[in-house]
Protein backbone atom coordinates (compact mmCIF):
# COMPACT_ATOMS: atom_id res chain seq x y z
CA UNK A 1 -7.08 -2.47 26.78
CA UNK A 2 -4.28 -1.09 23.95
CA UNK A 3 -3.74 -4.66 22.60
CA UNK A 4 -7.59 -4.85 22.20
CA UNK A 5 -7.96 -1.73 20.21
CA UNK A 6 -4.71 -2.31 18.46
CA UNK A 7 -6.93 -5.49 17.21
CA UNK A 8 -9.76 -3.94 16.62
CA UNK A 9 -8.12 -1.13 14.74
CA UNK A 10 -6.45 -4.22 12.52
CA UNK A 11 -9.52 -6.23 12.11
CA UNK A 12 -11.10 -3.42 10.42
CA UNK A 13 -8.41 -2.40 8.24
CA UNK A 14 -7.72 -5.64 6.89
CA UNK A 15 -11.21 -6.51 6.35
CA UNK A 16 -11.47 -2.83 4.30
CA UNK A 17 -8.18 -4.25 2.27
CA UNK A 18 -10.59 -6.83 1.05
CA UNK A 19 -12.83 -4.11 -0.13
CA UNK A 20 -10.44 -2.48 -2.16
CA UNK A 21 -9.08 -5.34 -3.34
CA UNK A 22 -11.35 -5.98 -5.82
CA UNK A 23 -10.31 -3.34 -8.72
CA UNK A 24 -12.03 -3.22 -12.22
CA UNK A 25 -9.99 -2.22 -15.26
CA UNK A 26 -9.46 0.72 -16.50
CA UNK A 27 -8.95 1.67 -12.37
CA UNK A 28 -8.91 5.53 -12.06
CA UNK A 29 -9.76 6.61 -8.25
CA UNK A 30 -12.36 8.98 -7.84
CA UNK A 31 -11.01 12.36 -7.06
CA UNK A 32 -11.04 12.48 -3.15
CA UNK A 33 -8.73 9.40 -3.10
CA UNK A 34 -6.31 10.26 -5.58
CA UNK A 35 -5.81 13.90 -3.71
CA UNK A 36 -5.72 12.07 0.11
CA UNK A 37 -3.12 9.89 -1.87
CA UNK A 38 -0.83 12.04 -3.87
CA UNK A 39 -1.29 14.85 -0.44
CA UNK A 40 -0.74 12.28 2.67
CA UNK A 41 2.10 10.08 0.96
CA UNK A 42 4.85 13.17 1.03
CA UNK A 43 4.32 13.51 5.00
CA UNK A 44 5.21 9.75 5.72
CA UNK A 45 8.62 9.56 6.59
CA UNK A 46 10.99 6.65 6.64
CA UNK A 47 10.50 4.91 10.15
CA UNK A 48 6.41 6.10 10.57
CA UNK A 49 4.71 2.69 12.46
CA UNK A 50 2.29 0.59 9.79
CA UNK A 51 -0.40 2.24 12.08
CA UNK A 52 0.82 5.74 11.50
CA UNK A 53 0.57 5.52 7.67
CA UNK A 54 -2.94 3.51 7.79
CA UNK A 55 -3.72 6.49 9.82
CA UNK A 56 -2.64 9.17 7.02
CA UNK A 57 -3.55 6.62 4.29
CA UNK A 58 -6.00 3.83 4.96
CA UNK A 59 -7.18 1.11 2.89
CA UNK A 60 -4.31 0.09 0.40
CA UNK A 61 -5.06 -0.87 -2.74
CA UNK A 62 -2.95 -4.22 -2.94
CA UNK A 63 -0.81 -5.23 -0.06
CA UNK A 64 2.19 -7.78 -0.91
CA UNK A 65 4.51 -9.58 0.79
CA UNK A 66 8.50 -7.99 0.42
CA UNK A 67 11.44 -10.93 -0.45
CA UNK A 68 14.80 -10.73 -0.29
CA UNK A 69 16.78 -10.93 -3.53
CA UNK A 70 17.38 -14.30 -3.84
CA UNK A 71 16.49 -16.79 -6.18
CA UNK A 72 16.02 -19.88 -4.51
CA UNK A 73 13.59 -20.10 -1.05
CA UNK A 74 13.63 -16.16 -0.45
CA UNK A 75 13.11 -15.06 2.69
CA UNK A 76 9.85 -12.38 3.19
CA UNK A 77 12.17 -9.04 4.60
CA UNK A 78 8.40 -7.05 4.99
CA UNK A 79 5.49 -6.40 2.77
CA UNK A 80 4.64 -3.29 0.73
CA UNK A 81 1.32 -1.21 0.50
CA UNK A 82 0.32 -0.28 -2.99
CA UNK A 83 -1.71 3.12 -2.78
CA UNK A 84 -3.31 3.17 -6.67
CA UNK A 85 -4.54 6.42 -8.25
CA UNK A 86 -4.78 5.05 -11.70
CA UNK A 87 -3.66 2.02 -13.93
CA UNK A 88 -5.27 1.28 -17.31
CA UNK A 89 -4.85 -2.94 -17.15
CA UNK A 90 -4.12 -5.38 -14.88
CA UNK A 91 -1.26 -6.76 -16.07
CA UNK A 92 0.91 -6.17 -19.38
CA UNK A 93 4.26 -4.28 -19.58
CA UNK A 94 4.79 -0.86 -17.89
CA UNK A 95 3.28 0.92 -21.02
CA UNK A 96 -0.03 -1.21 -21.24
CA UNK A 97 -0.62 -0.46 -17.24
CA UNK A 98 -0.26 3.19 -17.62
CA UNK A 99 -0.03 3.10 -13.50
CA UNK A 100 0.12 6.14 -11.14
CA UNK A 101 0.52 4.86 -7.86
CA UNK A 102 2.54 5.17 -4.26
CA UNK A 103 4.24 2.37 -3.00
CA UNK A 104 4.93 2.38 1.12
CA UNK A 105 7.44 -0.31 2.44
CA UNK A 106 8.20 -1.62 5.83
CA UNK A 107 10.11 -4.38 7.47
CA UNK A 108 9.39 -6.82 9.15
CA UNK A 109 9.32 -4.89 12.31
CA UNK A 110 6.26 -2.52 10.52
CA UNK A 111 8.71 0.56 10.17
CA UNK A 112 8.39 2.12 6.51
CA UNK A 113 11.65 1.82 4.76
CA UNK A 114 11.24 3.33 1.34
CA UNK A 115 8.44 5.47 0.27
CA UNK A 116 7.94 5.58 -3.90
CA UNK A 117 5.75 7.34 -6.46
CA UNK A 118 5.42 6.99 -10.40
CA UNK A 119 3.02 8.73 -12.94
């Protein structure tokens, strides 16, 4: 019965990434998300489960896989959530994007390793 909710639970939060992951530029989020972000992201600690940040932060804006630093054939070492309260384009130097945004990482065994914040 757990490993059916715990696929349920994913099932609906990767089908709400695809929701979100269809952002028109200029993005600014509407007020109530860019408070739940800039509020929840300072009580995630280093170590939260995947499942407890979805649960203080649902739907990430982008989601992408984390490499190792290495040139040639990288191995993935975890993925990163992007939690977006504003950027101006979608790509073009750190000036052009203008962004204001947490990112939340985890390994590979979905522990968060590094929480960040900019703008």
């Amino acid at each position: 019965m757990k490993n059916i909710l715990k696929i349920a639970f994913f099932t609906t939060v990767i089908l709400s990434m695809k929701l979100y992951a269809e952002l028109s530029y200029p993005y600014i989020a509407n007020d109530v998300r860019a408070d739940l972000i800039k509020t929840q992201y300072e009580t995630i600690r280093l170590g939260d489960s995947e499942l407890t940040v979805l649960d203080k932060l649902p739907n990430p804006d982008e989601t992408r896989d984390l490499y190792e630093p290495k040139i040639y054939k990288p191995k993935i070492t975890g993925k990163t959530y992007f939690y977006i309260i504003q950027r101006m384009v979608e790509s073009g130097s750190v000036n052009e994007q203008n962004e204001k945004l947490v990112r939340v990482t985890f390994n590979l065994d979905g522990r968060v390793t590094r929480v960040d914040h900019w703008g």
